[in-house]
Protein backbone atom coordinates (compact mmCIF):
# COMPACT_ATOMS: atom_id res chain seq x y z
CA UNK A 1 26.50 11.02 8.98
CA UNK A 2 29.17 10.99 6.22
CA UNK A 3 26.36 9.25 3.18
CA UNK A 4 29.88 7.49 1.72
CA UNK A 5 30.13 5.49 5.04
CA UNK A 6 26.77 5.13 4.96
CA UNK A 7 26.26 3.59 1.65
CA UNK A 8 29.94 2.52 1.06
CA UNK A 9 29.14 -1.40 0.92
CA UNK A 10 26.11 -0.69 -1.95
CA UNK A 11 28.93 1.56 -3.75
CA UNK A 12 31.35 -1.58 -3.74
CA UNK A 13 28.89 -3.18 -5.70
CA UNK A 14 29.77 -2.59 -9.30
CA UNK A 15 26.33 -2.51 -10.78
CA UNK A 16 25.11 0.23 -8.84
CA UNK A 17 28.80 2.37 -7.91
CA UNK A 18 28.87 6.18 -7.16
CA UNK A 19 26.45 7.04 -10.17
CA UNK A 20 23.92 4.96 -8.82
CA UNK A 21 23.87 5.78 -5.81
CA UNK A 22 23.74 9.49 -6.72
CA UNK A 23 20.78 8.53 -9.30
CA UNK A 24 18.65 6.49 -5.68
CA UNK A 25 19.42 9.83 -3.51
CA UNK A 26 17.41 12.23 -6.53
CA UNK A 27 14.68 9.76 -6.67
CA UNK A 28 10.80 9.88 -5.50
CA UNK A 29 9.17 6.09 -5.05
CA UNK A 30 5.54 5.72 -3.67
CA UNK A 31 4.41 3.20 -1.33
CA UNK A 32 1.11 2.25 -1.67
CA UNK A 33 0.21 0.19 1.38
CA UNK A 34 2.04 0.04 4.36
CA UNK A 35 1.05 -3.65 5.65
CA UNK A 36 3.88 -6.76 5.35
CA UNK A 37 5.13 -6.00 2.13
CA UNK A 38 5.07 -2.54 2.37
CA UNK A 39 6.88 -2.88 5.77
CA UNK A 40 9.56 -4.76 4.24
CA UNK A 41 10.10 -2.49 0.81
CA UNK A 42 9.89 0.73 3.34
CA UNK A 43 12.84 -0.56 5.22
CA UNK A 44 15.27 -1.52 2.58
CA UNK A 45 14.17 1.41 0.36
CA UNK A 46 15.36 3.86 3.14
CA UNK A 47 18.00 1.99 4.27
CA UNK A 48 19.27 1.87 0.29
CA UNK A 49 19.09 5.46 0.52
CA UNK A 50 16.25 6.44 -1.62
CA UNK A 51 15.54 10.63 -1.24
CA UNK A 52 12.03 10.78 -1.19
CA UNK A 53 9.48 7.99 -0.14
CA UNK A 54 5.84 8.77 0.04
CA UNK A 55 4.22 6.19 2.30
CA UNK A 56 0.22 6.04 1.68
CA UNK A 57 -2.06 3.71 3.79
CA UNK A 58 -5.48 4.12 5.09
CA UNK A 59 -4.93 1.84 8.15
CA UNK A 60 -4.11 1.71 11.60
CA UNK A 61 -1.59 -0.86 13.49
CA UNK A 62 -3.45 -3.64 15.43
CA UNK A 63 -1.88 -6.13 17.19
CA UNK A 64 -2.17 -9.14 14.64
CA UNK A 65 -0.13 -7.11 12.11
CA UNK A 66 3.12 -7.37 14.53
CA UNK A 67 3.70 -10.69 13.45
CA UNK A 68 4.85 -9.59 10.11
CA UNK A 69 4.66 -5.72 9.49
CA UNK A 70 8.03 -4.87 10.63
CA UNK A 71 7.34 -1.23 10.61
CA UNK A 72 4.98 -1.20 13.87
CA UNK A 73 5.84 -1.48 17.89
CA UNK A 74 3.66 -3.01 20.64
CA UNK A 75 3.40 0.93 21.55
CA UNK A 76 2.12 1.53 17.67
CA UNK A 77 -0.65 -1.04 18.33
CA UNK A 78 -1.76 0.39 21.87
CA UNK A 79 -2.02 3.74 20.57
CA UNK A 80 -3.69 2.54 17.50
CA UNK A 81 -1.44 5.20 15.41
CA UNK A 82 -1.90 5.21 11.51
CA UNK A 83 0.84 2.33 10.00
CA UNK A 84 1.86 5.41 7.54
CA UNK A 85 2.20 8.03 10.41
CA UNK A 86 3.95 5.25 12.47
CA UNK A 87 5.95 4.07 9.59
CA UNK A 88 7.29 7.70 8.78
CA UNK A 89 8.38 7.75 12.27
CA UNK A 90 10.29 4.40 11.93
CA UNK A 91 12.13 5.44 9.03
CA UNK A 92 12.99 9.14 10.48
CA UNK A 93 14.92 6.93 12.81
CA UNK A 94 16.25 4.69 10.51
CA UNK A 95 17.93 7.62 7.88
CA UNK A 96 17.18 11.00 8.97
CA UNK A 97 18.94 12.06 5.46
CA UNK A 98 15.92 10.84 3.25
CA UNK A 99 12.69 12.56 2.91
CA UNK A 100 9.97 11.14 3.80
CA UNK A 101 6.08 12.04 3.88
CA UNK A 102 2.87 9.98 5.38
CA UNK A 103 -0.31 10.22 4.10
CA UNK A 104 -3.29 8.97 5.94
CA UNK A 105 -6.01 8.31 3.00
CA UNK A 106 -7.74 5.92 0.95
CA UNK A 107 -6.50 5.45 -2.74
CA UNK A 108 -8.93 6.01 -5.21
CA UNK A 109 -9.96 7.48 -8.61
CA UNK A 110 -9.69 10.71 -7.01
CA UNK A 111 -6.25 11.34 -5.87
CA UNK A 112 -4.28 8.12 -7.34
CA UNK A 113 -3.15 10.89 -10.50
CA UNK A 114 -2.28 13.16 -8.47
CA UNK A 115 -0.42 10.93 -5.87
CA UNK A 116 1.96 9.26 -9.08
CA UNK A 117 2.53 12.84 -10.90
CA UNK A 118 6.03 13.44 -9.16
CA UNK A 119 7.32 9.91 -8.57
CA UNK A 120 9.63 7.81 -10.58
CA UNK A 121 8.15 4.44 -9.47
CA UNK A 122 5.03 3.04 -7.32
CA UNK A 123 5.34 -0.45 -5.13
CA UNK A 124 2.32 -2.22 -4.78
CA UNK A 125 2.25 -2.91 -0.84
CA UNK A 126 -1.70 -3.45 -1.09
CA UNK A 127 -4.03 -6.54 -0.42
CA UNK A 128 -6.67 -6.03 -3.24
CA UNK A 129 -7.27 -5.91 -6.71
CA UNK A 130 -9.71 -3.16 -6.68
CA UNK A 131 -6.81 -1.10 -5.62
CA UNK A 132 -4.14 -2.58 -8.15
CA UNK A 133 -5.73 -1.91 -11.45
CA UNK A 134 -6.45 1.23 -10.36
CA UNK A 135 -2.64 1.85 -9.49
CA UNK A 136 -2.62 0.24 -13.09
CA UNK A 137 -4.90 2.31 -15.26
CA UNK A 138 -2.63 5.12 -13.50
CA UNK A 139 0.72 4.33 -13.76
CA UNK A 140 0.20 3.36 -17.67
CA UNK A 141 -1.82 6.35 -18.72
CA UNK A 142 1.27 8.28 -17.22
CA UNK A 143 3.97 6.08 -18.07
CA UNK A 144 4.97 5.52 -14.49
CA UNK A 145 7.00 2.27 -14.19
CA UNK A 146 4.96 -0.18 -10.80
CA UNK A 147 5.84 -3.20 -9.10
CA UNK A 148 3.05 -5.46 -7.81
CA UNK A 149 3.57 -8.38 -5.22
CA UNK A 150 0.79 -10.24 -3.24
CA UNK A 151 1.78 -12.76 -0.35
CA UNK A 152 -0.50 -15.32 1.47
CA UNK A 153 0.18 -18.28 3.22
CA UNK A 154 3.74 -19.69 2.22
CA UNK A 155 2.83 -18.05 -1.31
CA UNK A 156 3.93 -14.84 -3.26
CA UNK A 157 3.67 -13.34 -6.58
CA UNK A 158 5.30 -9.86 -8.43
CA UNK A 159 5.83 -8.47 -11.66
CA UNK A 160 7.59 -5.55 -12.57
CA UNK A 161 5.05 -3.10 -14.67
CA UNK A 162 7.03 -0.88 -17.25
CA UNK A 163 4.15 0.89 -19.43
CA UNK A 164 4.85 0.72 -23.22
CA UNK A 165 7.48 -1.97 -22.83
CA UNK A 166 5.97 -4.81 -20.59
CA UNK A 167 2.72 -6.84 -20.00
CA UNK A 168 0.58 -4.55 -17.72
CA UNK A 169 -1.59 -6.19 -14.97
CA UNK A 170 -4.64 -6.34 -16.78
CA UNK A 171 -2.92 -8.51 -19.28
CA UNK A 172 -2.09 -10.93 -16.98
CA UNK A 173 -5.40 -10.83 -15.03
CA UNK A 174 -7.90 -9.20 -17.03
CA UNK A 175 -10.51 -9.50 -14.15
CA UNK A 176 -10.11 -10.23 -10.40
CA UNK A 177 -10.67 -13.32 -9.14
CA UNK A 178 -14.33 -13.64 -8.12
CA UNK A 179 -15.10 -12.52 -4.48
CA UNK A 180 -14.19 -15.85 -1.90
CA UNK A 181 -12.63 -17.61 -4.85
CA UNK A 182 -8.81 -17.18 -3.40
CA UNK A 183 -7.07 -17.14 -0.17
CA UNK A 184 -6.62 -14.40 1.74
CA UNK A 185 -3.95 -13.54 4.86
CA UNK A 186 -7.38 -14.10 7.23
CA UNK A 187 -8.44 -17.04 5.66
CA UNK A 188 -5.38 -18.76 5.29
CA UNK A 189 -2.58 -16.94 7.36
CA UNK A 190 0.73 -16.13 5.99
CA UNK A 191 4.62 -16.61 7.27
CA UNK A 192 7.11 -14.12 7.22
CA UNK A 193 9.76 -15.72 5.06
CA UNK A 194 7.27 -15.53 2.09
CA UNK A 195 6.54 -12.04 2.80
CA UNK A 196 10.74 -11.25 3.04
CA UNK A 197 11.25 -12.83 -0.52
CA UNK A 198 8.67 -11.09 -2.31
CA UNK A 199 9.69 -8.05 -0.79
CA UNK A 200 12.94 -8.19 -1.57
CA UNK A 201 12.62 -8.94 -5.73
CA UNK A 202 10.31 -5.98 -5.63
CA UNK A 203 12.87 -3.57 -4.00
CA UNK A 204 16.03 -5.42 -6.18
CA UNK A 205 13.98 -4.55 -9.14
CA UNK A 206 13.04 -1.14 -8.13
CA UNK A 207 17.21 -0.58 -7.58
CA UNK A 208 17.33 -1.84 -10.72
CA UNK A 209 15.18 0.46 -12.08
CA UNK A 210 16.10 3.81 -10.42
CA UNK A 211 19.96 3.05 -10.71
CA UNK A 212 19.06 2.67 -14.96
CA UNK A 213 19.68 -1.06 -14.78
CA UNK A 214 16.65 -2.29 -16.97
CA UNK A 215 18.88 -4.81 -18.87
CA UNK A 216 18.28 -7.21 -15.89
CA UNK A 217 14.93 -6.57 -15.04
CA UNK A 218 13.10 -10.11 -14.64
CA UNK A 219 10.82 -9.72 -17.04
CA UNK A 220 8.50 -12.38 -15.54
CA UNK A 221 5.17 -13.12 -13.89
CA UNK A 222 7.47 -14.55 -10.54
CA UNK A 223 5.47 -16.88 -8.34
CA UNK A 224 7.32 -18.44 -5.09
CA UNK A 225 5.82 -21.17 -2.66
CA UNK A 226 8.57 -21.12 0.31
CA UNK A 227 7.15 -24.23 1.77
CA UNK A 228 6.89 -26.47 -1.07
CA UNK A 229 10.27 -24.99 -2.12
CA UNK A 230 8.84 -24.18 -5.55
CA UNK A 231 9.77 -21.06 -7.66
CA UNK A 232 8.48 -20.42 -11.50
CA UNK A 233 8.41 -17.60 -13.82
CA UNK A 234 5.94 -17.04 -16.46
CA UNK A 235 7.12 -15.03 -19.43
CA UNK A 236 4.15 -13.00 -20.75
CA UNK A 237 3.61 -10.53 -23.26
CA UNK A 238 1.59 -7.53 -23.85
CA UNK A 239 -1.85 -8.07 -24.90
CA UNK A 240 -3.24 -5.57 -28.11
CA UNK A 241 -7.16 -6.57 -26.89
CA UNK A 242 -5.87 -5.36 -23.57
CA UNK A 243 -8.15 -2.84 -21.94
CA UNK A 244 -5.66 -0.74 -20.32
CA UNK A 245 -2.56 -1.23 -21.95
CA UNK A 246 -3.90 -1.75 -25.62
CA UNK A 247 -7.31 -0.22 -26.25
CA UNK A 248 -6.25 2.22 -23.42
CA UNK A 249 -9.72 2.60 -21.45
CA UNK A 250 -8.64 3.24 -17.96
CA UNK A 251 -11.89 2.81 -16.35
CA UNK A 252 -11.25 2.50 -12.51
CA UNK A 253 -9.78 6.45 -13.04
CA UNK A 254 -13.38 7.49 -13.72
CA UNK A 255 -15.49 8.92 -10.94
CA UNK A 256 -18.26 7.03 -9.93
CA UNK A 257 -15.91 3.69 -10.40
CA UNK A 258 -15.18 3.01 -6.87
CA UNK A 259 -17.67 2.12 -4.20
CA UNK A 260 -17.40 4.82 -1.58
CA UNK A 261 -18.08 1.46 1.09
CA UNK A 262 -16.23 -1.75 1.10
CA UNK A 263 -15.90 -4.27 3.27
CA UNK A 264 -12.55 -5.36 4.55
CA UNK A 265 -11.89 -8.90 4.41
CA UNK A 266 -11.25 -11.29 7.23
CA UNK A 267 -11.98 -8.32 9.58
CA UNK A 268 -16.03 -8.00 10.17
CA UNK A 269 -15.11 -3.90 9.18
CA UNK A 270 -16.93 -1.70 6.47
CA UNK A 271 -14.80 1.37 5.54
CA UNK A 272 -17.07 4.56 4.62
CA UNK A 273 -15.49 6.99 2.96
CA UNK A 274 -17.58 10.65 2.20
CA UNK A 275 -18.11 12.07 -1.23
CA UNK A 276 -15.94 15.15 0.17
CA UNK A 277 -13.74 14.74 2.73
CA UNK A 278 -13.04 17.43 4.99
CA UNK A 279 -11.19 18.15 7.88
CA UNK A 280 -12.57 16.93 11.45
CA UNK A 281 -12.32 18.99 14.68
CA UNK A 282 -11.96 15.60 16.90
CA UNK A 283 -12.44 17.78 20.31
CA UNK A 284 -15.64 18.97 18.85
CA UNK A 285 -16.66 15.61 17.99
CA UNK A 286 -15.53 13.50 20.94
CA UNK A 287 -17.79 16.13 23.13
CA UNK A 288 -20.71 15.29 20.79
CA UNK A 289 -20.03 11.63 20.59
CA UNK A 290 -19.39 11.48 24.51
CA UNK A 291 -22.80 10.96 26.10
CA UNK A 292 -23.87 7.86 23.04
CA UNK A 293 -20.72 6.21 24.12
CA UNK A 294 -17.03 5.93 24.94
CA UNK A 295 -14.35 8.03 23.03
CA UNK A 296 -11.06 8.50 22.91
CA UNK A 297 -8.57 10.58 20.39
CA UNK A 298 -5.06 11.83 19.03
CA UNK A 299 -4.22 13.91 16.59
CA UNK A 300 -4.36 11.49 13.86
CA UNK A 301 -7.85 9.30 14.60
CA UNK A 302 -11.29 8.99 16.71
CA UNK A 303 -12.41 6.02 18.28
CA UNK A 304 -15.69 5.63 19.44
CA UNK A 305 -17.33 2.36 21.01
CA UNK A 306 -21.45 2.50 20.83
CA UNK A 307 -23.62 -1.12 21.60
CA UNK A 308 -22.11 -3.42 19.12
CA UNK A 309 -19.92 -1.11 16.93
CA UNK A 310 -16.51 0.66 16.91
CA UNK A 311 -15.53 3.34 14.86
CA UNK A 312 -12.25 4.76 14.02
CA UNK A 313 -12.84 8.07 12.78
CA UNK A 314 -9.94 9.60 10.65
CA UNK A 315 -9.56 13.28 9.84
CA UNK A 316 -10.72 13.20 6.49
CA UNK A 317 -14.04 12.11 7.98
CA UNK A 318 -13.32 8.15 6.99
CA UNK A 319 -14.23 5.75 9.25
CA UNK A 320 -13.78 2.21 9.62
CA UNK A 321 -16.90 0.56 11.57
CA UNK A 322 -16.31 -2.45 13.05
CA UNK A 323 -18.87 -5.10 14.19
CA UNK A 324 -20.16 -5.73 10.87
CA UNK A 325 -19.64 -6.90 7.51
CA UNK A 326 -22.88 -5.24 6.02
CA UNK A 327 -22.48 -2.07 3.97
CA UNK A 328 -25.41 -0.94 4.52
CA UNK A 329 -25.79 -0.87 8.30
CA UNK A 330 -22.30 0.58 8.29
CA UNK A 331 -23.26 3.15 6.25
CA UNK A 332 -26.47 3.59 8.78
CA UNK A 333 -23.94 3.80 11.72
CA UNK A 334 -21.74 6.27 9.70
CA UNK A 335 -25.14 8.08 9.39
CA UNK A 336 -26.32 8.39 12.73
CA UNK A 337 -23.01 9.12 14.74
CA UNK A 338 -20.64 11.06 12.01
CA UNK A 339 -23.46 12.45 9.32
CA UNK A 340 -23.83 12.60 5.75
């Protein structure tokens, strides 16, 4: 397909024009997160025609998420495929002349360095903090410019993160709220149109970004409540008592920082992942697993149904176990079925 009828209507518009769209075909931008938002930024990134998107999401597409993840098909959900394998897919559909590559892990200390080193930005498509400052501590020890954006309920929030220049995260919330303290999607649900609109400032500002248009950035802490038809912006500024930013002590990059267990919220599920992942034989497996219970496998994930427990095996060897919200008898169950 002929890329100036493709993009010709983005190429009318002045700001962005022939150089700009030249400067979004070069560039690399990593998704971290492939739920609503990350749906949403996915889409319009590759329909924008950005050359290389990296989508990164530990997760698999369930039935509830069809309400708002745009990515994902009733088929997705059946199959149970992983939302970055099935979002890949999508997109290959969408513009077959961008690049893009799926990665079926768990963001931590470990690989978040190595995931930013050769990409110009990184979206924040997450649902935790944990997983934010460490994007964070990241992105400003390497000078990689982030976006962050959070929806729940009829309520959203983003900032655009440009290290050196701009308040980080941790200067706007130097710790996470305390555990049950906020709303969450489970606890409180959340509406599309809430989840469009924050999307949508985070991928205008990553144009702006990518195309060299910083002049117009927002430069704002940009809350939006659809339903009470309220929008503010908070003009911040950088903090020098700032751990990350000022003092420069990027803590959740250490090993050792991350619990290799947490629970995920709203969904009576403990995620294990190993101290060294590896790469699983699921044939192998499924015939060991068979006689404690039911299994079933593609080339992408396990699942295995014992008493009260699921697991979804993936091929690094994480697992999600559902059926409780206790760390440590999901780490028992990991134990007994999977090993050490």
């Amino acid at each position: 397909m002929n890329s100036e009828d493709r993009y010709s209507r983005q190429i009318l518009f002045r700001e962005i024009g022939e150089e700009g769209q030249h400067r979004l075909s070069t560039a690399r931008v990593l998704i971290i997160g492939c739920g609503a938002l990350g749906s949403a930024q996915i889409e319009s990134l590759a329909r924008a025609g950005v050359g290389h998107l990296t989508i990164v999401d530990r997760d698999f597409v369930e039935p509830s998420n069809l309400q708002r993840q745009t990515m994902f098909t009733e088929r997705d959900a059946e199959e149970r495929l992983p939302k970055a394998i099935a979002a890949a897919n999508r997109i290959r559909q969408i513009n077959s002349d961008i690049e893009v590559e799926a990665k079926v892990i768990d963001v931590n200390h470990s690989n978040i360095e190595r995931l930013i080193a050769e990409c110009d930005l990184v979206i924040d498509g997450t649902d935790n903090f944990d997983t934010r400052y460490l994007i964070n501590d990241a992105c400003v020890k390497h000078g990689v410019n982030w976006i962050y954006g959070a929806a729940v309920g009829s309520y959203g929030v983003t900032m655009t993160i440009r290290p050196n220049e701009s308040p980080c995260l941790r200067c706007i919330f130097e710790e996470a709220p305390p555990a049950a303290s906020s709303p969450t999607c489970d606890t409180a649900g959340v509406i599309m149109p809430i989840i469009s609109m924050v999307a949508a400032v985070q991928v205008s500002e990553a144009l702006k970004l990518l195309t060299g248009n910083d002049a117009v950035l927002h430069n704002s802490l940009l809350q939006f409540d659809v339903w009470r038809n309220e929008t503010r912006a908070i003009h911040a500024t950088r903090s020098p008592d700032c751990e990350t930013c000022g003092r420069r002590l990027f803590r959740t990059l250490e090993p050792g920082s991350g619990d290799l267990a947490a629970v995920l919220c709203g969904r009576n599920a403990v995620q294990i992942s190993p101290a060294f992942p590896t790469r699983l034989d699921f044939p192998a497996l499924a015939e060991r697993l068979r006689s404690s219970g039911d299994v079933k496998f593609n080339e992408y994930l396990l699942r295995f149904r014992t008493n009260d427990f699921e697991m979804t095996v993936f091929q690094d060897a994480r697992s999600i176990i559902s059926g409780t919200d206790q760390i440590a008898t999901a780490r028992s169950v990991y134990a007994r079925y999977i090993g050490n």
